[in-house]
C-alpha atoms as a PDB file:
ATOM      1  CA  UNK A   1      73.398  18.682 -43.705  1.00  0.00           C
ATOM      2  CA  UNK A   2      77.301  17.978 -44.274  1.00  0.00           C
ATOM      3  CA  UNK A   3      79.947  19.750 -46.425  1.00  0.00           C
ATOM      4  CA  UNK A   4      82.991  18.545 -47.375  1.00  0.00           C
ATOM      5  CA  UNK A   5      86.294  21.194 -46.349  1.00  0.00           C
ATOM      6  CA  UNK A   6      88.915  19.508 -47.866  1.00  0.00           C
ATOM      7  CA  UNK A   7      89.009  15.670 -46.967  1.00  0.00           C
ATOM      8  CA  UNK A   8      86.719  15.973 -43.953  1.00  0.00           C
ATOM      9  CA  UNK A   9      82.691  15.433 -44.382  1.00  0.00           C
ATOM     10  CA  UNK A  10      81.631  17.934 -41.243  1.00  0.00           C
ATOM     11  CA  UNK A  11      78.003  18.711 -40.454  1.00  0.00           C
ATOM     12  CA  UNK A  12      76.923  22.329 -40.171  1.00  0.00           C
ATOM     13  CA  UNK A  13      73.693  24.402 -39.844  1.00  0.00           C
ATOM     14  CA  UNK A  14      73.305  27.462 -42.165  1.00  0.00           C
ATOM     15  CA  UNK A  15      72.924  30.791 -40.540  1.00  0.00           C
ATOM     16  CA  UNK A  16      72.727  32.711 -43.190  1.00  0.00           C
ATOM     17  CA  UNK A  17      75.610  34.315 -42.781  1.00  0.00           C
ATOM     18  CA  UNK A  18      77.046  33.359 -46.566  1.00  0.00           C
ATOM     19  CA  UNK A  19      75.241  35.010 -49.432  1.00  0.00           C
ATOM     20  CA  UNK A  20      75.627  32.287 -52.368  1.00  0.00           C
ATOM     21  CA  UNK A  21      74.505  34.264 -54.849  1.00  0.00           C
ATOM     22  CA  UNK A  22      77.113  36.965 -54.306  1.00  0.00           C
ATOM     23  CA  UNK A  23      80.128  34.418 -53.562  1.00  0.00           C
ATOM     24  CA  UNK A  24      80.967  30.909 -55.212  1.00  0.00           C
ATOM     25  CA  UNK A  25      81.830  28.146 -53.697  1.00  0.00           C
ATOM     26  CA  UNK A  26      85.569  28.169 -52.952  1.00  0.00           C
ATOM     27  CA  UNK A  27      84.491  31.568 -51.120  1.00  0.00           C
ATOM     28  CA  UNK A  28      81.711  30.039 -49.086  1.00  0.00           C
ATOM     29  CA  UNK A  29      84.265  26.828 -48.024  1.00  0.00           C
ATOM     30  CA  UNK A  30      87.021  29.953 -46.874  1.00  0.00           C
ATOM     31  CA  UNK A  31      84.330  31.185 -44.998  1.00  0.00           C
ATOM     32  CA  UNK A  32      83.118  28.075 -43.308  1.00  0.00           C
ATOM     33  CA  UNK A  33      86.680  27.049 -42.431  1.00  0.00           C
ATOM     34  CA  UNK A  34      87.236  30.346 -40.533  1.00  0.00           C
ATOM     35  CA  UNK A  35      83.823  29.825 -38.393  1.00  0.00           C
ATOM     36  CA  UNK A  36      84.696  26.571 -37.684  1.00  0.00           C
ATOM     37  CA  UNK A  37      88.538  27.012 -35.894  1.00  0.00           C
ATOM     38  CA  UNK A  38      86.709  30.212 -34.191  1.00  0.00           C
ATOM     39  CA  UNK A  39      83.987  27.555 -32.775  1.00  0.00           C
ATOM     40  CA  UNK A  40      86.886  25.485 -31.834  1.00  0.00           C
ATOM     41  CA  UNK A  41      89.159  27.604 -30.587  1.00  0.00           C
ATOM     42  CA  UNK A  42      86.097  29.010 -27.946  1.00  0.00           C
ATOM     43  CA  UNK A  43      85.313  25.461 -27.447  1.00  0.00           C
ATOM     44  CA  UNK A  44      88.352  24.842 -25.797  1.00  0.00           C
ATOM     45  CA  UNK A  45      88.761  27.751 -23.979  1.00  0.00           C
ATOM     46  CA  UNK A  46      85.445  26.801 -22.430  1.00  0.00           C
ATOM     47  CA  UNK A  47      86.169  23.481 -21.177  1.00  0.00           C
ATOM     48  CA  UNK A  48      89.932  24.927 -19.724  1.00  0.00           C
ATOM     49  CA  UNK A  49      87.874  27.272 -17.319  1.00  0.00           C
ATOM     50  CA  UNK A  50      85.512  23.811 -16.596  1.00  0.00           C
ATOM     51  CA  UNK A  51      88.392  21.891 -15.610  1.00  0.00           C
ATOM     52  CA  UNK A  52      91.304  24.407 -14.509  1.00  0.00           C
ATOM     53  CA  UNK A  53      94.437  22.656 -14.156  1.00  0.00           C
ATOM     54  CA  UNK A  54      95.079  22.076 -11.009  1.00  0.00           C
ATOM     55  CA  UNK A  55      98.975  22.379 -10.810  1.00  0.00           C
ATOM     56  CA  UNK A  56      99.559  24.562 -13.558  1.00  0.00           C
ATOM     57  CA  UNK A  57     103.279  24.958 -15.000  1.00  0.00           C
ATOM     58  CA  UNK A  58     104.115  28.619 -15.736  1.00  0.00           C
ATOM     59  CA  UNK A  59     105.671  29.115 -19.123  1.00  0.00           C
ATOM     60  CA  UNK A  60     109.168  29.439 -19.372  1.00  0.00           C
ATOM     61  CA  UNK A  61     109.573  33.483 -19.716  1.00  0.00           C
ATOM     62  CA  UNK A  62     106.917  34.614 -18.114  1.00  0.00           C
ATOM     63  CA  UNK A  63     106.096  36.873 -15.130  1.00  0.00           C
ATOM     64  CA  UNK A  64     105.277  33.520 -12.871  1.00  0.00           C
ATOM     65  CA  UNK A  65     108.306  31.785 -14.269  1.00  0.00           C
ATOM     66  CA  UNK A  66     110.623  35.398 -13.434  1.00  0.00           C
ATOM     67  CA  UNK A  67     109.337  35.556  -9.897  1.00  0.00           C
ATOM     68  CA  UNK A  68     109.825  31.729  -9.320  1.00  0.00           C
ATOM     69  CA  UNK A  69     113.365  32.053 -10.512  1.00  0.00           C
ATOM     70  CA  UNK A  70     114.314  35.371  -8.226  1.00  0.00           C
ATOM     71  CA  UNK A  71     112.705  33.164  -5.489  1.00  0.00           C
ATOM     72  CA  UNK A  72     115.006  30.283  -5.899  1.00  0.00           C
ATOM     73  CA  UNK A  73     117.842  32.860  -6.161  1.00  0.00           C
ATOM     74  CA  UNK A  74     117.448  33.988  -2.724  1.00  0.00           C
ATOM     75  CA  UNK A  75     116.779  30.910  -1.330  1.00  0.00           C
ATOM     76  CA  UNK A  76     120.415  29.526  -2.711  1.00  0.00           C
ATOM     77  CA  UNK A  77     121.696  33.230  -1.594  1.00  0.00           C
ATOM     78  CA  UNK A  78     120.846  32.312   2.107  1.00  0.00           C
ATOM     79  CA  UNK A  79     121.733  29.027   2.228  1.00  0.00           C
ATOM     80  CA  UNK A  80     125.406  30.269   0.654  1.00  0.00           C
ATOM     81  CA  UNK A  81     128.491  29.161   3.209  1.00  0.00           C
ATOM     82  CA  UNK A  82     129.443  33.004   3.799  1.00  0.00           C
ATOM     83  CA  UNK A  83     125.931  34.075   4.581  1.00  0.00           C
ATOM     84  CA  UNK A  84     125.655  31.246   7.255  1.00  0.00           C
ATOM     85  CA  UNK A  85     128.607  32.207   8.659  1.00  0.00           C
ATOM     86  CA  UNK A  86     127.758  36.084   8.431  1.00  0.00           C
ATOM     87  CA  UNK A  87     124.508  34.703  10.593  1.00  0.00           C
ATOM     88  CA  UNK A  88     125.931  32.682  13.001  1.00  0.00           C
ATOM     89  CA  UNK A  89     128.360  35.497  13.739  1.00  0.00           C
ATOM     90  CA  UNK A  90     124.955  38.245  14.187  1.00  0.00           C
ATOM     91  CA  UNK A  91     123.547  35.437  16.401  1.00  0.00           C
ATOM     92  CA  UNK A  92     126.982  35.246  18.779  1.00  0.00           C
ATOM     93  CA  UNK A  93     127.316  38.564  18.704  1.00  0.00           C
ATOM     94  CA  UNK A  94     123.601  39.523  19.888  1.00  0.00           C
ATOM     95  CA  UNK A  95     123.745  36.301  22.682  1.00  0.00           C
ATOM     96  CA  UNK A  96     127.311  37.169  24.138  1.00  0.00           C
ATOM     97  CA  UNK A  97     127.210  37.687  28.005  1.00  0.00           C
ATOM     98  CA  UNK A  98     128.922  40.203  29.375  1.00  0.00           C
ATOM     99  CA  UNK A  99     132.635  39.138  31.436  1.00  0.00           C
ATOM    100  CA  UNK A 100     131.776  38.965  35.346  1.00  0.00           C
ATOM    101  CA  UNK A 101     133.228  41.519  37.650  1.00  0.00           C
ATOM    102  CA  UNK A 102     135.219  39.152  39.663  1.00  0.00           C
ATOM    103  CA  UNK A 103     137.272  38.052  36.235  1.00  0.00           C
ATOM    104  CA  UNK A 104     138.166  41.386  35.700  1.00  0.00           C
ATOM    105  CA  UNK A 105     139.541  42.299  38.863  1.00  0.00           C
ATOM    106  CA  UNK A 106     141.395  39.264  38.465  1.00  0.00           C
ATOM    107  CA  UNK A 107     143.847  41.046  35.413  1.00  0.00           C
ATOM    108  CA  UNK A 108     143.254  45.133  36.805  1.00  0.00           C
ATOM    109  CA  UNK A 109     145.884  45.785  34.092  1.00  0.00           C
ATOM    110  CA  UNK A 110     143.646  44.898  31.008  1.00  0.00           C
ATOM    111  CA  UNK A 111     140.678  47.341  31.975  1.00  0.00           C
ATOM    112  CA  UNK A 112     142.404  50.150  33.413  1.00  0.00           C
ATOM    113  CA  UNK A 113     141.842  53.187  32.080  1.00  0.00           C
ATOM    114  CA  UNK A 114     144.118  54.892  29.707  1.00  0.00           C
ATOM    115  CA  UNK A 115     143.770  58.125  30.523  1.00  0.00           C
ATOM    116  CA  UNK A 116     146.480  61.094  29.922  1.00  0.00           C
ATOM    117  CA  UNK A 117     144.044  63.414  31.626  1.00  0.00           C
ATOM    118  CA  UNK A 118     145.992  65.544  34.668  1.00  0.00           C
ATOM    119  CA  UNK A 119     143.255  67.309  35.769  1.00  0.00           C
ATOM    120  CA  UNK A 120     141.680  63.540  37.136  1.00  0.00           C
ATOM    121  CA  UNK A 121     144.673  63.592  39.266  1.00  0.00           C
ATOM    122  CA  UNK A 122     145.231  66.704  40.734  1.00  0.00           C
ATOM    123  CA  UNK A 123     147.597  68.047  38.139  1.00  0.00           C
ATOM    124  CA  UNK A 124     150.075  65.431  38.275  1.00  0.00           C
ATOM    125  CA  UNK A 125     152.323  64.723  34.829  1.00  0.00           C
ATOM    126  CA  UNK A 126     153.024  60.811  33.916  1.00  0.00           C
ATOM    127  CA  UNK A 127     157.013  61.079  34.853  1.00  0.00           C
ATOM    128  CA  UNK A 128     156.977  57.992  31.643  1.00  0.00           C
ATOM    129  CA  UNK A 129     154.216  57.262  28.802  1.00  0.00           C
ATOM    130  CA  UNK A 130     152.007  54.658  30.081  1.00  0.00           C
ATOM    131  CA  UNK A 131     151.709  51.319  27.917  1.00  0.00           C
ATOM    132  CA  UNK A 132     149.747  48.283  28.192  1.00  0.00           C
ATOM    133  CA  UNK A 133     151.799  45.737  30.224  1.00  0.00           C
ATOM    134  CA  UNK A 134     153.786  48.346  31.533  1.00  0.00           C
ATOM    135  CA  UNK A 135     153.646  48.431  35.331  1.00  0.00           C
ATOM    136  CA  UNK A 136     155.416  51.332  37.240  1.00  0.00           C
ATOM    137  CA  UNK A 137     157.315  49.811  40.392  1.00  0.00           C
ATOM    138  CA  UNK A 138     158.773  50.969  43.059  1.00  0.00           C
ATOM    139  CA  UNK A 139     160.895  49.058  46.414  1.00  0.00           C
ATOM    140  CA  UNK A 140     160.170  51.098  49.555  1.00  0.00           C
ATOM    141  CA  UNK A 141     159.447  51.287  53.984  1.00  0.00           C
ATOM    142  CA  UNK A 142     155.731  52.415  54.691  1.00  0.00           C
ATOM    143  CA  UNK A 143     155.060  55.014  57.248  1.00  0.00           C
ATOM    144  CA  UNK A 144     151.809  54.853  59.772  1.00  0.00           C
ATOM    145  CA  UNK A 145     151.560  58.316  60.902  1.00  0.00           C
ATOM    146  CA  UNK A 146     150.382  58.772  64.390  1.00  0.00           C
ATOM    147  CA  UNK A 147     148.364  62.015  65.306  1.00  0.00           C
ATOM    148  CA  UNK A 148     151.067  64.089  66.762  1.00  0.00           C
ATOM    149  CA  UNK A 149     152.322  63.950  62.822  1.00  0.00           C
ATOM    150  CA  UNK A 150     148.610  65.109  61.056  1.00  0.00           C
ATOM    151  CA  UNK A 151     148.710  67.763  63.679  1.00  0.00           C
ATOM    152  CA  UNK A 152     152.433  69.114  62.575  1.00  0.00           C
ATOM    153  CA  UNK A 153     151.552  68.280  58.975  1.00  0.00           C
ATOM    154  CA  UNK A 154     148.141  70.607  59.130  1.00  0.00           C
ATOM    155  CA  UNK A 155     150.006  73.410  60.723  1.00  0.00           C
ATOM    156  CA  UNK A 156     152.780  73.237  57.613  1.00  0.00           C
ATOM    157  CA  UNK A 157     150.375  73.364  55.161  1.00  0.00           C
ATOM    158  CA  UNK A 158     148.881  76.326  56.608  1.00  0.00           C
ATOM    159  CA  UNK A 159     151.900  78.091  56.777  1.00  0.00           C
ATOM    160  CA  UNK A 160     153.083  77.455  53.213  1.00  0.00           C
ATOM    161  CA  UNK A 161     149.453  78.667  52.094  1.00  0.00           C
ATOM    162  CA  UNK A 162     150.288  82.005  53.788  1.00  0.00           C
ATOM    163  CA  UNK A 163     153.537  82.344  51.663  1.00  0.00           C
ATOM    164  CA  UNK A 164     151.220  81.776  48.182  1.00  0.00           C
ATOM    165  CA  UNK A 165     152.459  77.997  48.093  1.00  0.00           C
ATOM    166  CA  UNK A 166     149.072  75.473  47.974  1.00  0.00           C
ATOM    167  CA  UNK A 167     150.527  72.489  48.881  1.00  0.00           C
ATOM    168  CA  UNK A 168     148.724  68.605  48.975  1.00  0.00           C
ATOM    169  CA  UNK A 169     149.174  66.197  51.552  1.00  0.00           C
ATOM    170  CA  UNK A 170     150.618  62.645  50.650  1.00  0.00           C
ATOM    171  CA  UNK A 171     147.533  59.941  50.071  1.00  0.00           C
ATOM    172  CA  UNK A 172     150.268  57.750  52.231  1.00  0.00           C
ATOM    173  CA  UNK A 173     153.973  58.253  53.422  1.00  0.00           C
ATOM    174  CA  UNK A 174     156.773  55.942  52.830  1.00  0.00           C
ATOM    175  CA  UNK A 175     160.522  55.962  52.664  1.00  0.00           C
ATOM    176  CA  UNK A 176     161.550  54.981  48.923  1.00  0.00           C
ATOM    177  CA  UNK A 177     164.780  52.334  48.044  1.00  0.00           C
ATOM    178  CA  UNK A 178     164.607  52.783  44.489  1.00  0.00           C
ATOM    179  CA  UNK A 179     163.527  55.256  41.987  1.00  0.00           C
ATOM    180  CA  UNK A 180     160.251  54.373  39.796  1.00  0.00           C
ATOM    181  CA  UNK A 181     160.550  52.046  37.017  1.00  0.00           C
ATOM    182  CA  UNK A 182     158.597  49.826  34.392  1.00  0.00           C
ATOM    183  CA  UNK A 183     158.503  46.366  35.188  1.00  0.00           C
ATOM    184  CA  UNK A 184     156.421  44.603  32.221  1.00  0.00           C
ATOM    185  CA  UNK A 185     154.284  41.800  33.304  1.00  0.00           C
ATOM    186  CA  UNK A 186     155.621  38.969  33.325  1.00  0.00           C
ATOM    187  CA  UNK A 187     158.919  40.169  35.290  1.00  0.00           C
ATOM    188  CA  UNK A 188     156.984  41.206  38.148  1.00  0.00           C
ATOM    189  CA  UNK A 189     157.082  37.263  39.529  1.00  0.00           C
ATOM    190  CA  UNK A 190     161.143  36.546  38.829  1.00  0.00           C
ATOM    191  CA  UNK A 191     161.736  40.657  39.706  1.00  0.00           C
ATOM    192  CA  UNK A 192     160.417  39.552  43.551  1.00  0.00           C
ATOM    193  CA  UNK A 193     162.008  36.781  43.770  1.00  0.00           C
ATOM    194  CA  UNK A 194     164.824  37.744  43.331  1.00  0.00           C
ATOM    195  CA  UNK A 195     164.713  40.841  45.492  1.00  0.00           C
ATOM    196  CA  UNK A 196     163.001  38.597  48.229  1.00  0.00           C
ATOM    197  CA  UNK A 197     166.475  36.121  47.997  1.00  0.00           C
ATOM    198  CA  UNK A 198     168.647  39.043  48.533  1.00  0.00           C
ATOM    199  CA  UNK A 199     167.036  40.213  51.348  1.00  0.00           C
ATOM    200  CA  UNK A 200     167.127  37.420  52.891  1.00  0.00           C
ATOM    201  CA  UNK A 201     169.875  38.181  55.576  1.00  0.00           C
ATOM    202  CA  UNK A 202     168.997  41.815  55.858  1.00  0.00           C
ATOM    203  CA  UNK A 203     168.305  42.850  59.920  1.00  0.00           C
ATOM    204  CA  UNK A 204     165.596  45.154  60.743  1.00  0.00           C
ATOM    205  CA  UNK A 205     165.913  48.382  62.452  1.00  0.00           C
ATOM    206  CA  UNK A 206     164.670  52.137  63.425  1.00  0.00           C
ATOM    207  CA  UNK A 207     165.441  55.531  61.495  1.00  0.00           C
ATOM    208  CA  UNK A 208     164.085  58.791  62.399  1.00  0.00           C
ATOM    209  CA  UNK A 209     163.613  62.386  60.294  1.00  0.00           C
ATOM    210  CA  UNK A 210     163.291  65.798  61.461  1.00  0.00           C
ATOM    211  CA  UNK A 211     164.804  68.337  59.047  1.00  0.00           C
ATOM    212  CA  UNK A 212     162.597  69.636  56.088  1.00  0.00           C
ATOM    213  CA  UNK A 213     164.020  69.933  52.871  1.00  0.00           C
ATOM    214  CA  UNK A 214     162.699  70.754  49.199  1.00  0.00           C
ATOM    215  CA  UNK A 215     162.468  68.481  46.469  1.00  0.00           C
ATOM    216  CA  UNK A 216     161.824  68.442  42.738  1.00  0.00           C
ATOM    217  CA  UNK A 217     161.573  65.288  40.076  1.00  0.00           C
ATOM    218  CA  UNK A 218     163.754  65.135  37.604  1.00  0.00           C
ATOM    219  CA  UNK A 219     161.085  66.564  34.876  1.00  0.00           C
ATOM    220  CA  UNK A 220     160.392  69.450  37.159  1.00  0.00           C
ATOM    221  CA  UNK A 221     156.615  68.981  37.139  1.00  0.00           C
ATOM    222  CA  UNK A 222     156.251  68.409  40.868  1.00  0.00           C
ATOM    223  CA  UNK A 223     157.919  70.020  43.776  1.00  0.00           C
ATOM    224  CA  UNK A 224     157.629  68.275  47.248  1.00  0.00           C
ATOM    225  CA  UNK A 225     158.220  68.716  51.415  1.00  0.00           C
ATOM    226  CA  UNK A 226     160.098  66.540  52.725  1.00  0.00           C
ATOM    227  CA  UNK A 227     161.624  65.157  56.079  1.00  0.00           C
ATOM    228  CA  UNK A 228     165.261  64.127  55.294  1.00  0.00           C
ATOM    229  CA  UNK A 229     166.646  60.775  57.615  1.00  0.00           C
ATOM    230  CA  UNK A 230     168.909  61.700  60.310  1.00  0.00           C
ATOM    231  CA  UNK A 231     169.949  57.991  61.996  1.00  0.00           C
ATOM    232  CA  UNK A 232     169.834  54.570  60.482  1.00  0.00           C
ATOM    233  CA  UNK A 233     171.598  55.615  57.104  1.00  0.00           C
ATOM    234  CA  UNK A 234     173.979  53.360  56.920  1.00  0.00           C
ATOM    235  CA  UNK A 235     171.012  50.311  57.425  1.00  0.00           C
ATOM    236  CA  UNK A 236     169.507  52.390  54.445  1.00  0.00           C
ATOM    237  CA  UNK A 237     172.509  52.456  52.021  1.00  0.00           C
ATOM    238  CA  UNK A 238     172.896  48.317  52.636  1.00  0.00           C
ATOM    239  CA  UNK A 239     169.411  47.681  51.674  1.00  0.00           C
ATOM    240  CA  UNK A 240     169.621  49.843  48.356  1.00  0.00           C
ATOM    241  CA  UNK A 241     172.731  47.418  47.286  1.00  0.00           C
ATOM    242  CA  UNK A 242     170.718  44.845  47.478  1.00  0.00           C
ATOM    243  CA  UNK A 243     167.835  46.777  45.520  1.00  0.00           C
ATOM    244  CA  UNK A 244     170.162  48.051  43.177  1.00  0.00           C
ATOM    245  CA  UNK A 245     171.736  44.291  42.602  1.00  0.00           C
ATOM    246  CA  UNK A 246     168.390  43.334  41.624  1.00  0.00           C
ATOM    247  CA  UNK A 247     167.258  46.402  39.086  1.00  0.00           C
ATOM    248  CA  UNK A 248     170.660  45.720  37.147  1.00  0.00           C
ATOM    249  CA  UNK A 249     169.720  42.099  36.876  1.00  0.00           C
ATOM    250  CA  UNK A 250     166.849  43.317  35.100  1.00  0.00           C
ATOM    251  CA  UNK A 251     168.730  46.019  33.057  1.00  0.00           C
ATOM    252  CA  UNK A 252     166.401  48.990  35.474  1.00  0.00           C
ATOM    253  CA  UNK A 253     167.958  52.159  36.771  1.00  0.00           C
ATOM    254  CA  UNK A 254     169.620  51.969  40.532  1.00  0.00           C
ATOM    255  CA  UNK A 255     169.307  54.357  43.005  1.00  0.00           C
ATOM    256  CA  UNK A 256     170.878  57.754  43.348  1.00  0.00           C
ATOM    257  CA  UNK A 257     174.547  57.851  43.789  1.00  0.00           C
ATOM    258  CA  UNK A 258     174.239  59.422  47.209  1.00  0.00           C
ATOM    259  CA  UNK A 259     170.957  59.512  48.006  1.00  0.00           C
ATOM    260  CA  UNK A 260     168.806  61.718  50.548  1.00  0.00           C
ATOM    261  CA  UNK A 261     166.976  59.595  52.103  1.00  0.00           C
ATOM    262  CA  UNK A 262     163.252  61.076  52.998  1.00  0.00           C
ATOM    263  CA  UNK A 263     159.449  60.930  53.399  1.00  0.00           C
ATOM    264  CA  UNK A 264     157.678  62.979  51.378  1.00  0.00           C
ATOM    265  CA  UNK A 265     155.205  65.142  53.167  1.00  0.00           C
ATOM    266  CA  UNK A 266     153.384  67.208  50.485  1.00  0.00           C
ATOM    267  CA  UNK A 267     153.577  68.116  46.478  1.00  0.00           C
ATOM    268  CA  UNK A 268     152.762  70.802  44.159  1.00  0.00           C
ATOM    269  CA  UNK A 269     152.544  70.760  40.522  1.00  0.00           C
ATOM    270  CA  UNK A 270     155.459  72.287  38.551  1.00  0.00           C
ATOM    271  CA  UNK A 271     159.021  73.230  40.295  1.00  0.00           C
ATOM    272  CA  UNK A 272     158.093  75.975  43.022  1.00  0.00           C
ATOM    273  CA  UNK A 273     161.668  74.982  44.372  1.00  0.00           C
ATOM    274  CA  UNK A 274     162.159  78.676  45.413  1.00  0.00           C
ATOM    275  CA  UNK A 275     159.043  79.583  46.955  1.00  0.00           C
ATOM    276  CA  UNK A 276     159.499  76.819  48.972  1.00  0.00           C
ATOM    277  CA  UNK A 277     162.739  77.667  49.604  1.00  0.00           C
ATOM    278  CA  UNK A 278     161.726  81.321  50.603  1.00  0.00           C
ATOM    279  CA  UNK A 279     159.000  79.737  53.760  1.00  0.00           C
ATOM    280  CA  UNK A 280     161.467  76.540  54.552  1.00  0.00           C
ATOM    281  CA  UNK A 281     162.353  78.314  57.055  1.00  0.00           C
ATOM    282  CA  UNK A 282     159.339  79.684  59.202  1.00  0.00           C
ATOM    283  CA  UNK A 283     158.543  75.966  58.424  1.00  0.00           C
ATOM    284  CA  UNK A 284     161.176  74.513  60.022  1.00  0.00           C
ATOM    285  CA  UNK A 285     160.518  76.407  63.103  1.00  0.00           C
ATOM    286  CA  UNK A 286     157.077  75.025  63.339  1.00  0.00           C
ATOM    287  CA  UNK A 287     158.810  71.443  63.485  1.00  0.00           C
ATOM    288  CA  UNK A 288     161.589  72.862  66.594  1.00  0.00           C
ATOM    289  CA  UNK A 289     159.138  74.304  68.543  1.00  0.00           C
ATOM    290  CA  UNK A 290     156.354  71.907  68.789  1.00  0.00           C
ATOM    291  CA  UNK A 291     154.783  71.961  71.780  1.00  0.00           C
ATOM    292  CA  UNK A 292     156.189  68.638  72.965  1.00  0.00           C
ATOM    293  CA  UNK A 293     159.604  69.864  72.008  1.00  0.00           C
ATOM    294  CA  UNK A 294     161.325  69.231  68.402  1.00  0.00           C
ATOM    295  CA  UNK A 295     159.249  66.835  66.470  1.00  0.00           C
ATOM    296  CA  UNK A 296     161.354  63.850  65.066  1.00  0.00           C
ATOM    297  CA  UNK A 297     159.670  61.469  62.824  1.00  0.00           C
ATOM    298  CA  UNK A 298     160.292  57.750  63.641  1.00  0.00           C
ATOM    299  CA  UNK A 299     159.903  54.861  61.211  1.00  0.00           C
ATOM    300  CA  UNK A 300     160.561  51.165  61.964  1.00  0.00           C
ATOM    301  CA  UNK A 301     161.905  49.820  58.969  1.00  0.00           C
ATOM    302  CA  UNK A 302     161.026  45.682  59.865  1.00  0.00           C
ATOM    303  CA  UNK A 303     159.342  45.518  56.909  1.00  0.00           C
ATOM    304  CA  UNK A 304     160.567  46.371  53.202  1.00  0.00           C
ATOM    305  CA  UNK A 305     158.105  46.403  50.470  1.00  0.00           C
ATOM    306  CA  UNK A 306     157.563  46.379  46.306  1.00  0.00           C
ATOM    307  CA  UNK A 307     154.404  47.989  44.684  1.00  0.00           C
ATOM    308  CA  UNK A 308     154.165  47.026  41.145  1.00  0.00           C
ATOM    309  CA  UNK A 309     150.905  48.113  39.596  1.00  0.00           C
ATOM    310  CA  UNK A 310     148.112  48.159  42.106  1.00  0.00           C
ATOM    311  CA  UNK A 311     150.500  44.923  43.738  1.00  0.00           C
ATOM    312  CA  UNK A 312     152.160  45.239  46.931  1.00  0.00           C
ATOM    313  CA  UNK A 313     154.884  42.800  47.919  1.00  0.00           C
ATOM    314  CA  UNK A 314     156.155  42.576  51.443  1.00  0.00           C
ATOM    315  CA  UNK A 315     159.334  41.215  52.895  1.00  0.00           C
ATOM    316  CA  UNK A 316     159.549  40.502  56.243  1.00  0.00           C
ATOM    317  CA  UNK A 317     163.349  41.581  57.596  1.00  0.00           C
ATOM    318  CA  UNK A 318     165.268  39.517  60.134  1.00  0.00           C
ATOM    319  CA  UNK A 319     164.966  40.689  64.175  1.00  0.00           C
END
């Protein structure tokens, strides 16, 4: 059976479901045209569950489309110029070996520790604020005590314990040229030099020591025993021109003005100058009446040296 909706003959079945004795005919063609777009409509929902799509396109505003879009945001995020650079730098930093010991005792002065910390070194006060590339340095004669010396030395310590003075024996002995002074780095090479050309005529020769005397820094944070030069002065006061030639070169302080030239046999923090004073005496004694007769300490100066740093320089005098 057909009915015509408008311009269209279409074919249909009657179910019944229009009463046409209760509704005329432009109701029952209203009807008919809302059963058929419902057919239609299911129709081709139908056959889009048959044949799914199989690369469907999200439409623009929806959830898919949102998610695709935060997606490509990261994507362009991470393949940004600073956040390649921000990884390359997490990767270097993560893969970075660690510098070999033998580099680093090749430059001592760029991992020492900078430590203000007196108790690590038995009480002792910086006589200058230490700086990076600052090198305390120092032109002096070594001494090599011999056993006859440890022997005296033990039995002075002793003594000055006994008068409330706790004294510390010298890590090593040596007969100073110059006072202590700050060399930076890169003078330590020209510094040498130069104080290698004026020694260059300079004879060796022999000093001795055998009175004790009390000394104190200039800041008054360490008091020392000392055995004060008795021969071979003179030698002593010709090398220190030629030290002192060199320090004004380099705008340093010179030596003392007249200097008492000693080796340093023990120290004590602060200025105990008058305790010392008090047992310098019953000290003394213990030097004049050693058992081999007075003790004099003999030191062959043939060999003049600079410590800058943890660097020794040595200068060979002429016989």
């Amino acid at each position: 059976m057909y009915m015509r909706i408008g311009k269209i003959w279409t074919p249909f079945q009657w179910t019944g479901i229009v009463d046409t004795s209760l509704v005329g005919a432009a109701d029952i063609e209203t009807k008919l045209r809302c059963r058929m777009l419902v057919g239609y409509s299911s129709s081709s929902e139908e056959e889009e569950e048959a044949n799914p799509d199989p690369d469907p396109k999200p439409k623009p505003g929806g959830s898919s489309g949102r998610r695709r879009g935060c997606e490509e945001e990261e994507e362009e995020e991470d393949d940004s110029p600073r956040r390649k650079k921000l990884k390359a730098e997490e990767r270097v930093a993560t893969t970075r070996l660690p510098v070999p010991g033998c580099l680093l005792a090749m430059f001592p002065e760029e991992v020492e520790l900078q430590t203000e910390d007196s108790s690590l070194h038995g009480g002792r006060v910086r006589s200058f604020k230490h700086e990076r590339g600052n090198w305390a340095t120092y032109v002096y004669f070594p001494y090599h005590p011999d056993e006859e010396f440890v022997e005296l030395l033990d039995e002075l310590l002793s003594a000055a314990r006994a008068h409330g003075v706790a004294l510390s024996q010298q890590e090593e002995f040596h007969l100073s040229l110059s006072q202590t002074v700050v060399l930076r780095h890169h003078w330590i090479l020209p510094f040498t030099q130069r104080l290698k050309a004026g020694l260059a005529h300079c004879k060796k020769f022999t000093c001795s020591a055998g009175r004790l005397k009390v000394y104190c820094n200039a800041e008054r944070t360490r008091t020392f025993l000392g055995m004060e030069v008795s021969t071979g002065h003179a030698q002593l006061l010709d090398l220190v021109r030629v030290v002192d030639r060199t320090m004004t070169e380099f705008h340093l302080d010179t030596f003392y003005k007249d200097p008492s030239f000693h080796v340093s046999l023990a120290w004590c923090v602060g200025d105990l100058t008058g305790l010392m004073k008090d047992c310098l005496q019953e000290l003394q004694r213990l030097v004049d009446e050693h058992e081999d007769g007075p003790f004099a300490l003999r030191l062959d100066c043939e060999e003049l040296r600079c410590r800058a740093g943890n660097k020794t320089f040595s200068f060979a005098l002429e016989p």
